[in-house]
C-alpha atoms as a PDB file:
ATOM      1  CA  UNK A   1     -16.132  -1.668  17.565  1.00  0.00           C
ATOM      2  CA  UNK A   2     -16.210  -1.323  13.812  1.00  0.00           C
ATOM      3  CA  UNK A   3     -12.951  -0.923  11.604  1.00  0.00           C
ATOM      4  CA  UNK A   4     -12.302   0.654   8.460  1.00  0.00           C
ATOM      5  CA  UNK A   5     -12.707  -1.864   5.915  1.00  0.00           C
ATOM      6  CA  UNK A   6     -11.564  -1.283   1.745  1.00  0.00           C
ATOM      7  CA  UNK A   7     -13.819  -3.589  -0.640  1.00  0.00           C
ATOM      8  CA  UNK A   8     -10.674  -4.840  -2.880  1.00  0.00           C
ATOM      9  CA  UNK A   9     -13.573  -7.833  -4.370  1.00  0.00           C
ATOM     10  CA  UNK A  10     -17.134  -8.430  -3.564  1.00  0.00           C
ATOM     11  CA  UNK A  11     -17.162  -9.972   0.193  1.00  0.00           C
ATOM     12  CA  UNK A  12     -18.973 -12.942  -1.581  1.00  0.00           C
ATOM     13  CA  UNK A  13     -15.867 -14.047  -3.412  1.00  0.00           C
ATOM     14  CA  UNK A  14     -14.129 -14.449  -0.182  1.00  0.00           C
ATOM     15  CA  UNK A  15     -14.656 -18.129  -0.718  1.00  0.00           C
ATOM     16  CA  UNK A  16     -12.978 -18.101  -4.179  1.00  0.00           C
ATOM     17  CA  UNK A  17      -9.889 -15.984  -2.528  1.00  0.00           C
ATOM     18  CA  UNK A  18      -9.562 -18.987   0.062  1.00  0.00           C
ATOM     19  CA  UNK A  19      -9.531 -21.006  -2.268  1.00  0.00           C
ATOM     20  CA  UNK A  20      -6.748 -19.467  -4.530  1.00  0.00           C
ATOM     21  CA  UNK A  21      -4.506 -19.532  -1.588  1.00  0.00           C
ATOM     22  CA  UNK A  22      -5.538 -22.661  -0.598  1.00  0.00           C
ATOM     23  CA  UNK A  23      -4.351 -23.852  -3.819  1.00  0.00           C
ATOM     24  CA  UNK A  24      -1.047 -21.956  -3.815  1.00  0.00           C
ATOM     25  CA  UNK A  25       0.357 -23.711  -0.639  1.00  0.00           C
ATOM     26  CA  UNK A  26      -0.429 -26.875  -1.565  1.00  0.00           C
ATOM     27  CA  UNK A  27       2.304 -29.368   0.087  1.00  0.00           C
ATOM     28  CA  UNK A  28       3.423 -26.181   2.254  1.00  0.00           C
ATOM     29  CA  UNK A  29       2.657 -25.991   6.206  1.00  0.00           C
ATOM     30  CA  UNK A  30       3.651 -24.375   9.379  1.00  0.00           C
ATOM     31  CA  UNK A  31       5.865 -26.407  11.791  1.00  0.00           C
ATOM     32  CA  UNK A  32       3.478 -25.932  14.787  1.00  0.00           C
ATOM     33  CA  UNK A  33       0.489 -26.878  11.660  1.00  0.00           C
ATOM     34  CA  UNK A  34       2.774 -30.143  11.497  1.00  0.00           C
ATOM     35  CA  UNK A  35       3.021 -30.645  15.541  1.00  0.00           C
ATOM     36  CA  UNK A  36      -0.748 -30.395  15.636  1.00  0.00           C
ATOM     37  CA  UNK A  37      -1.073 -33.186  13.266  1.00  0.00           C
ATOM     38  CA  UNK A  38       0.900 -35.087  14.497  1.00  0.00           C
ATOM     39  CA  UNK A  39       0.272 -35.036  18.036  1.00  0.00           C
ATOM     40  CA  UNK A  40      -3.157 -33.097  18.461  1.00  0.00           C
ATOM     41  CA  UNK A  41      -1.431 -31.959  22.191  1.00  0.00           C
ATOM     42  CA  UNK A  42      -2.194 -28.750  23.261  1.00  0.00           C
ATOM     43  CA  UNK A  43       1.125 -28.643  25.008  1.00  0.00           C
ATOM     44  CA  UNK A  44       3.360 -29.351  22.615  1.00  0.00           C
ATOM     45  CA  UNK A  45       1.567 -26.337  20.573  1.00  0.00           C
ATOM     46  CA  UNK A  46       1.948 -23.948  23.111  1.00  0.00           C
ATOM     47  CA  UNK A  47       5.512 -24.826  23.544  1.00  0.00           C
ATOM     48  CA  UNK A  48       6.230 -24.693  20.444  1.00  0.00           C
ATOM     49  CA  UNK A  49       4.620 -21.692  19.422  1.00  0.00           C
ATOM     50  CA  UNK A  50       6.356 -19.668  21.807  1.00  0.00           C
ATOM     51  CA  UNK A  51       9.962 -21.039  20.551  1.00  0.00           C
ATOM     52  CA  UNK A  52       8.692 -20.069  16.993  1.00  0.00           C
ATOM     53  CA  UNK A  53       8.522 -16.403  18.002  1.00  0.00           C
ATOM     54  CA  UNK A  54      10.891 -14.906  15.861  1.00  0.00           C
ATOM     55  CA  UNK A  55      12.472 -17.988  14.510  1.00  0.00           C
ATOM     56  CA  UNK A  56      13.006 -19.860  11.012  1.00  0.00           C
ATOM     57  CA  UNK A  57      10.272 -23.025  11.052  1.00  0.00           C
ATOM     58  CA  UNK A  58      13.546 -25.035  10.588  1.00  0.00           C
ATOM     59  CA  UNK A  59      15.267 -24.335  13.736  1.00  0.00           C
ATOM     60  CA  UNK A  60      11.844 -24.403  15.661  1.00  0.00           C
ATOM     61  CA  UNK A  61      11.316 -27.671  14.299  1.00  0.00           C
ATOM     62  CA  UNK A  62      14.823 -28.817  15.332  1.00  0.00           C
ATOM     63  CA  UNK A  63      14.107 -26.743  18.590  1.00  0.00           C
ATOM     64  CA  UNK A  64      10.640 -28.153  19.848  1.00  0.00           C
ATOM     65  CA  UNK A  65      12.088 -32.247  18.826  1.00  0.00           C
ATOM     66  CA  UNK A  66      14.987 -31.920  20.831  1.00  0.00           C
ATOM     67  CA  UNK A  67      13.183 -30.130  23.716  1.00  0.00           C
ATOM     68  CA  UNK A  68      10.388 -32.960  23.338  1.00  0.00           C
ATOM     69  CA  UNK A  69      12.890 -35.493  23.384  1.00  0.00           C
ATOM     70  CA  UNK A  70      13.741 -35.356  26.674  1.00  0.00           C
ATOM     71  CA  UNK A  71      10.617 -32.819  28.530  1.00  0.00           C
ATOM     72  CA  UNK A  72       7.184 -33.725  26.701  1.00  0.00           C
ATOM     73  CA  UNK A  73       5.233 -32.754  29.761  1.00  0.00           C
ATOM     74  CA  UNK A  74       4.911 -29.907  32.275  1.00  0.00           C
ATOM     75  CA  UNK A  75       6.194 -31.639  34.540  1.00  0.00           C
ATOM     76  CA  UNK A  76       8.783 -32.800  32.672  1.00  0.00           C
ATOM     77  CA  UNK A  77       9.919 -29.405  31.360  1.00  0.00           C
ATOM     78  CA  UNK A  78       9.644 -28.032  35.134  1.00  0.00           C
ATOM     79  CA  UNK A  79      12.298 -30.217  36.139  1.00  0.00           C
ATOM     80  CA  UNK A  80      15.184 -28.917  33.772  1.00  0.00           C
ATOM     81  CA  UNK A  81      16.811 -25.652  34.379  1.00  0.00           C
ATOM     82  CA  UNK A  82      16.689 -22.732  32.478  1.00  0.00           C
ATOM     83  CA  UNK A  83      20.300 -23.384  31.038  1.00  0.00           C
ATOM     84  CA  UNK A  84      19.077 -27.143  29.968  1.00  0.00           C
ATOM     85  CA  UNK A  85      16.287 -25.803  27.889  1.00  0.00           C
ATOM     86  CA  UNK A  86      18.265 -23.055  26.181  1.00  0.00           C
ATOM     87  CA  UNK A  87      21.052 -25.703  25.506  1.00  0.00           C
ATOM     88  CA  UNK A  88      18.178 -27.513  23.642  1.00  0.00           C
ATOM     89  CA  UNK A  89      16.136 -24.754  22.025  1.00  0.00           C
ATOM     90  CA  UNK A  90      18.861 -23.269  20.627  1.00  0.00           C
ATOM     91  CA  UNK A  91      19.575 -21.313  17.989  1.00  0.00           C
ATOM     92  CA  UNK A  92      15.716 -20.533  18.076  1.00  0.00           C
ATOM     93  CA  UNK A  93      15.837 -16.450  18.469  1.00  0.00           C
ATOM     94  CA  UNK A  94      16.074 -15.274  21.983  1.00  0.00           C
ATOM     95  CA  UNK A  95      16.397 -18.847  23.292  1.00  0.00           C
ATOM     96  CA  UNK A  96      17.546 -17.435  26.668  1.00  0.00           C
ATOM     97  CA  UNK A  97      14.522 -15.301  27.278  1.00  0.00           C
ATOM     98  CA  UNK A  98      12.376 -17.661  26.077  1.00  0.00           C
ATOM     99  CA  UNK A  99      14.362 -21.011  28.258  1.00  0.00           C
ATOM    100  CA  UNK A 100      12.700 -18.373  30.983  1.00  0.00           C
ATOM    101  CA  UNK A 101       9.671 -18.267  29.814  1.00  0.00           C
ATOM    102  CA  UNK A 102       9.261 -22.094  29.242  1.00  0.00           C
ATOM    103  CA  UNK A 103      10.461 -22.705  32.849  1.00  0.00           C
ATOM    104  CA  UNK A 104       7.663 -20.288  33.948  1.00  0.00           C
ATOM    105  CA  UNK A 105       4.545 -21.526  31.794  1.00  0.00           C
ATOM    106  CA  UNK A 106       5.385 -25.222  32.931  1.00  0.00           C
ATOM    107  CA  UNK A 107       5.634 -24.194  36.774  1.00  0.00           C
ATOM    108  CA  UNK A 108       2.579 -22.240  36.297  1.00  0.00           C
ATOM    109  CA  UNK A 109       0.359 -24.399  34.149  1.00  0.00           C
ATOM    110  CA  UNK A 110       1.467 -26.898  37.466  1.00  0.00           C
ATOM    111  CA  UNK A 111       0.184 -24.378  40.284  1.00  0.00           C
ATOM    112  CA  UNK A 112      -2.925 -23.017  38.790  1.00  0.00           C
ATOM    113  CA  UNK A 113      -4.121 -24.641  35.939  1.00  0.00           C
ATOM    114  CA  UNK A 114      -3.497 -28.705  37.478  1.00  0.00           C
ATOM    115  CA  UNK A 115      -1.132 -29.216  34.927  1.00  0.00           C
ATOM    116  CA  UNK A 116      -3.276 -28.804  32.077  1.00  0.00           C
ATOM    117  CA  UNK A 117      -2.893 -26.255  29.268  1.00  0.00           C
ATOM    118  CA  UNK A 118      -6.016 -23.631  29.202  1.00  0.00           C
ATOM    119  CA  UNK A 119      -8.539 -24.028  26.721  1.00  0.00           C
ATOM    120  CA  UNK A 120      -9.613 -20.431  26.518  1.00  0.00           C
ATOM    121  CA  UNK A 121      -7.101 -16.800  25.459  1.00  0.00           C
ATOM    122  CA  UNK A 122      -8.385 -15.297  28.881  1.00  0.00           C
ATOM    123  CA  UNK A 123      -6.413 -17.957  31.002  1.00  0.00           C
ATOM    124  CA  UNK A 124      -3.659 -18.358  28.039  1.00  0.00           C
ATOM    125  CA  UNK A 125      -2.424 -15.241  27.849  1.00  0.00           C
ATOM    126  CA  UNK A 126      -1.798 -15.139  31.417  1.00  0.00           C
ATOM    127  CA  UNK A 127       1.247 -17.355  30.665  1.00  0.00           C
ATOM    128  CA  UNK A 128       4.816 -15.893  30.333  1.00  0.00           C
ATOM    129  CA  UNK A 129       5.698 -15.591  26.700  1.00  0.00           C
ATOM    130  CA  UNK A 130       1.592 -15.829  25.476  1.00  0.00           C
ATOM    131  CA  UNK A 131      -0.115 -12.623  23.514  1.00  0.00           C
ATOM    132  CA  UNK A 132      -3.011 -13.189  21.863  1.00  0.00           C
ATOM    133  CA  UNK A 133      -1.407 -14.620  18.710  1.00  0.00           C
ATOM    134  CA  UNK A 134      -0.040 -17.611  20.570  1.00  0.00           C
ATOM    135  CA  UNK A 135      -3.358 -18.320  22.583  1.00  0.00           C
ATOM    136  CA  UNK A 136      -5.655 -18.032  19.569  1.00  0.00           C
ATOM    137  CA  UNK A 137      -3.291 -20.958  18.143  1.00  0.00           C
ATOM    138  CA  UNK A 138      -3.822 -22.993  20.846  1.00  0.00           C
ATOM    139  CA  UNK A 139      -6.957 -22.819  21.214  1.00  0.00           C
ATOM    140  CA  UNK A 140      -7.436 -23.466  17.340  1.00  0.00           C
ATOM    141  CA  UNK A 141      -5.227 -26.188  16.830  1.00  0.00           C
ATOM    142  CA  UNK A 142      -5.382 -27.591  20.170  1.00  0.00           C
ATOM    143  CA  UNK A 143      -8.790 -27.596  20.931  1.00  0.00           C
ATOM    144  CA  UNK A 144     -10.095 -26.983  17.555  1.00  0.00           C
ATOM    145  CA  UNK A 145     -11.931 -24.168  18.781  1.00  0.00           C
ATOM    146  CA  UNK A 146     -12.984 -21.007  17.130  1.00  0.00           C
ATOM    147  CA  UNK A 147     -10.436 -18.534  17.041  1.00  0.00           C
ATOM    148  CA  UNK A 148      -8.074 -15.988  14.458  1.00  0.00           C
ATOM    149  CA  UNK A 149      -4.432 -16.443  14.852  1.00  0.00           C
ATOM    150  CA  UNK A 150      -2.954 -13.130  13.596  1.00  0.00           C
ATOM    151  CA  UNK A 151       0.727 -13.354  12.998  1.00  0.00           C
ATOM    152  CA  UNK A 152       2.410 -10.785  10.679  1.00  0.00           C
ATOM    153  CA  UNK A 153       1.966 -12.208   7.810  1.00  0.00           C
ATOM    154  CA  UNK A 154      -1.735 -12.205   8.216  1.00  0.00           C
ATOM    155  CA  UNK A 155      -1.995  -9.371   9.081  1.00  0.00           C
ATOM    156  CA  UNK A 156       0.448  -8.122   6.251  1.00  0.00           C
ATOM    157  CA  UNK A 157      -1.290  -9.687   3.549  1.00  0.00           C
ATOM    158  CA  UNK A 158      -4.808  -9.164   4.459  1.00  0.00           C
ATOM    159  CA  UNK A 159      -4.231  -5.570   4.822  1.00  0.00           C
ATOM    160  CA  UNK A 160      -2.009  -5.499   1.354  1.00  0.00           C
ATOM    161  CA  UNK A 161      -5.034  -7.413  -0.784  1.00  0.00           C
ATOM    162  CA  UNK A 162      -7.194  -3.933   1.208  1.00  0.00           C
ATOM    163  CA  UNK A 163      -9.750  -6.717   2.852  1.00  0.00           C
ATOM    164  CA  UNK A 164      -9.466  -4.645   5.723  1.00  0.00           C
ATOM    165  CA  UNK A 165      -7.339  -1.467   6.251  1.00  0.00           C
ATOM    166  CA  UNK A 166      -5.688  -1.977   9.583  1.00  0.00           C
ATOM    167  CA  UNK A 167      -2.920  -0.602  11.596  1.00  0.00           C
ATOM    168  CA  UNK A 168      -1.487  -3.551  13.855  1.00  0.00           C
ATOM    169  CA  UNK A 169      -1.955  -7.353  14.415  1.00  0.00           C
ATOM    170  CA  UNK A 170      -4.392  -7.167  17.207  1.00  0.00           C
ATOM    171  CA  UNK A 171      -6.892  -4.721  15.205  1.00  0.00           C
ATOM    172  CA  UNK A 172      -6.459  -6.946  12.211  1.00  0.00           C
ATOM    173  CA  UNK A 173      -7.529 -10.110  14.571  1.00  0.00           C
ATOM    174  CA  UNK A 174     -10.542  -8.003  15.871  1.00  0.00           C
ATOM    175  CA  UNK A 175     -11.359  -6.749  12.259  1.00  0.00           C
ATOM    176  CA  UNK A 176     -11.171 -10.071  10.718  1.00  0.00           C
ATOM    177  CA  UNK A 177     -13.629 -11.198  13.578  1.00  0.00           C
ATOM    178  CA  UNK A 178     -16.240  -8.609  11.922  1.00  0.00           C
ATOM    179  CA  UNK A 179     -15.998  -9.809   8.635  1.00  0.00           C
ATOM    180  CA  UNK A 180     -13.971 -13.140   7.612  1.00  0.00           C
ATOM    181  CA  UNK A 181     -16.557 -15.935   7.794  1.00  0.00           C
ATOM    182  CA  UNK A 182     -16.118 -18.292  10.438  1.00  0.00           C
ATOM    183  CA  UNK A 183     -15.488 -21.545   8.638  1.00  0.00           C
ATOM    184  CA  UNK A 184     -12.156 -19.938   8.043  1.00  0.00           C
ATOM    185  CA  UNK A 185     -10.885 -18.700  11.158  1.00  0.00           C
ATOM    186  CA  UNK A 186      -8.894 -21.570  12.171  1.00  0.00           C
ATOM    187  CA  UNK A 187      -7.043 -22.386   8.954  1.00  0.00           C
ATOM    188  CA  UNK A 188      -6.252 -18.966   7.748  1.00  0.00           C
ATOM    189  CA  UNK A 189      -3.336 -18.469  10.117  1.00  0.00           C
ATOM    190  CA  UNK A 190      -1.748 -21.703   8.433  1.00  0.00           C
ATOM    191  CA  UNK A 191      -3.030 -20.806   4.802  1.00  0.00           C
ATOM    192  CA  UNK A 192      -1.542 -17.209   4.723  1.00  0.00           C
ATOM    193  CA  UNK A 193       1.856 -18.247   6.601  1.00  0.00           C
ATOM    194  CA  UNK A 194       2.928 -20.252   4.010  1.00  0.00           C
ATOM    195  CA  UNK A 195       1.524 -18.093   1.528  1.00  0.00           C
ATOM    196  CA  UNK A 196       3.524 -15.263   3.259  1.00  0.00           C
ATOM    197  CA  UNK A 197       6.778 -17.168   3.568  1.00  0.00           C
ATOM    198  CA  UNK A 198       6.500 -18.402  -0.250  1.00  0.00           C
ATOM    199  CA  UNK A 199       4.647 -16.069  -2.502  1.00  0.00           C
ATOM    200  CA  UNK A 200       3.339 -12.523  -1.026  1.00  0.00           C
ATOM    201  CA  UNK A 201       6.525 -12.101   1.103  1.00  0.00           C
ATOM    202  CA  UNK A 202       6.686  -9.090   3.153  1.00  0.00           C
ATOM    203  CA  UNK A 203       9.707  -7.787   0.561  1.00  0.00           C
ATOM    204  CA  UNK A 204       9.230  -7.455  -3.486  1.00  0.00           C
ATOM    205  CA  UNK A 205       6.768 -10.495  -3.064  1.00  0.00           C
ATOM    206  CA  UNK A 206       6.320 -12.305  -6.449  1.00  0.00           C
ATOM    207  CA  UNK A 207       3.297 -10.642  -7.520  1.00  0.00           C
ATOM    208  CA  UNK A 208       4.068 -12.273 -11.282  1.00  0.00           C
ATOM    209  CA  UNK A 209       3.221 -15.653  -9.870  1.00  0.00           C
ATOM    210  CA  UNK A 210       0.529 -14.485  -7.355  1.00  0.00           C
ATOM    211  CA  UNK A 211      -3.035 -15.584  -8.643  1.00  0.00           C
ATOM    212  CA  UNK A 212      -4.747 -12.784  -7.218  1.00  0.00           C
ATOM    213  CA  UNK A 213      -2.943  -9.894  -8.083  1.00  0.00           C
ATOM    214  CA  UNK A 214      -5.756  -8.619 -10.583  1.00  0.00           C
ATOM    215  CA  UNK A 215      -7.697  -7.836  -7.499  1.00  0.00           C
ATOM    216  CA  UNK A 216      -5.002  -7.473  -4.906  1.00  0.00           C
ATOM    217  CA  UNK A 217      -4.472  -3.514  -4.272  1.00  0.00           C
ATOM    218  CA  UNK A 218      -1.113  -4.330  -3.487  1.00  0.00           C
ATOM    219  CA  UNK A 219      -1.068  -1.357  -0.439  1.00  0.00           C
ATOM    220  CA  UNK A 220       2.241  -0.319   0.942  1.00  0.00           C
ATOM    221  CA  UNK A 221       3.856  -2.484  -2.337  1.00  0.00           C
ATOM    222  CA  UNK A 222       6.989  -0.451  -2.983  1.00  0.00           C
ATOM    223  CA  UNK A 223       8.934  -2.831  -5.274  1.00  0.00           C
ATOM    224  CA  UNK A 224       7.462  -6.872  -6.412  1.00  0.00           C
ATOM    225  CA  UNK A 225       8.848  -9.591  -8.428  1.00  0.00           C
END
């Protein structure tokens, strides 16, 4: 399937917008960026990802430690109740729903996956609490396999520079598949968060500062700093 894309720079220079951004965020990264550093465990990444939904990178930091702290495993996390893991995931956003949905993946990554976390989106996003955006981080930064996390600020910004014209995260993802060169699929998730978070915000983003915004086309821009 092809989608509509808007040539906002030669597709050539794609290297030299990277790089800009790249640049930009330098000494900025994502919590879940951070967990995968520092423990390259594809559990702690899914676990943490799914507190994150919705939820400042503070308090999911403050979130996943305390969780980790006392369920770092499965197992582990099987064994408390739903009202222990809210108690420690909160004040991430919807921490009761997603104590639920913790409870759930761990009990089911037990029963049908032998305890291990899937390596592949078609088994991942058959876990409570896992859409595509969650399972293509996994599989990126836990198995350092090929894969586009789209969260909204991807798809937000990729959209507003008019590299592709697209109407929701999971066409961007698809999109982006067509045309972003590979070598960059697994980092742009963490590149264009913090570039979303600090610079092209999703309200009056501080286009004054931005590097690119002689080439940006700046769609669905209504007011910019």
């Amino acid at each position: 399937m092809k989608y509509q894309t808007l040539i906002f720079v030669d597709p050539s220079k794609i290297d030299d917008v990277i790089s800009i951004i790249d640049k930009s965020v330098t000494g900025y990264t994502t919590v879940v960026d951070e967990i995968a550093k520092r423990s390259n465990d594809p559990f702690k990444i899914l676990i943490s990802t799914i507190i994150s939904a919705r939820t400042k990178d503070e308090v999911t930091e403050k979130a996943s430690n305390a969780l980790f702290a006392v369920a770092d495993t499965a197992h582990k996390l099987s064994k408390l109740s739903e009202d222990q893991i809210a108690k420690l995931i909160y004040p991430a956003g919807f921490y009761k729903n997603k104590s639920l949905q913790l409870k759930n993946t761990a009990l089911m990554l037990i029963k049908d996956f032998n305890n291990q976390v899937p390596d592949n989106l078609e088994d991942l996003i058959k876990l409570p609490g896992v859409g595509r955006k969650t399972a293509n981080l996994v599989v990126t930064l836990g198995f350092n396999k090929l894969g586009i996390c789209v969260d909204t600020h991807v798809h937000r910004i990729f959209n507003r520079l008019g590299y592709i014209s697209t109407k929701d995260p999971e066409k961007t993802e698809f999109a982006l598949r067509e045309k972003l060169p590979k070598k960059y699929w697994i980092p742009i998730n963490g590149l264009l968060v913090t570039y979303g978070q600090n610079i092209c915000t999703p309200i009056s983003p501080h286009c004054s500062k931005c590097e690119l915004k002689n080439i940006c086309k700046q769609n669905a821009v209504t007011t910019n700093r």
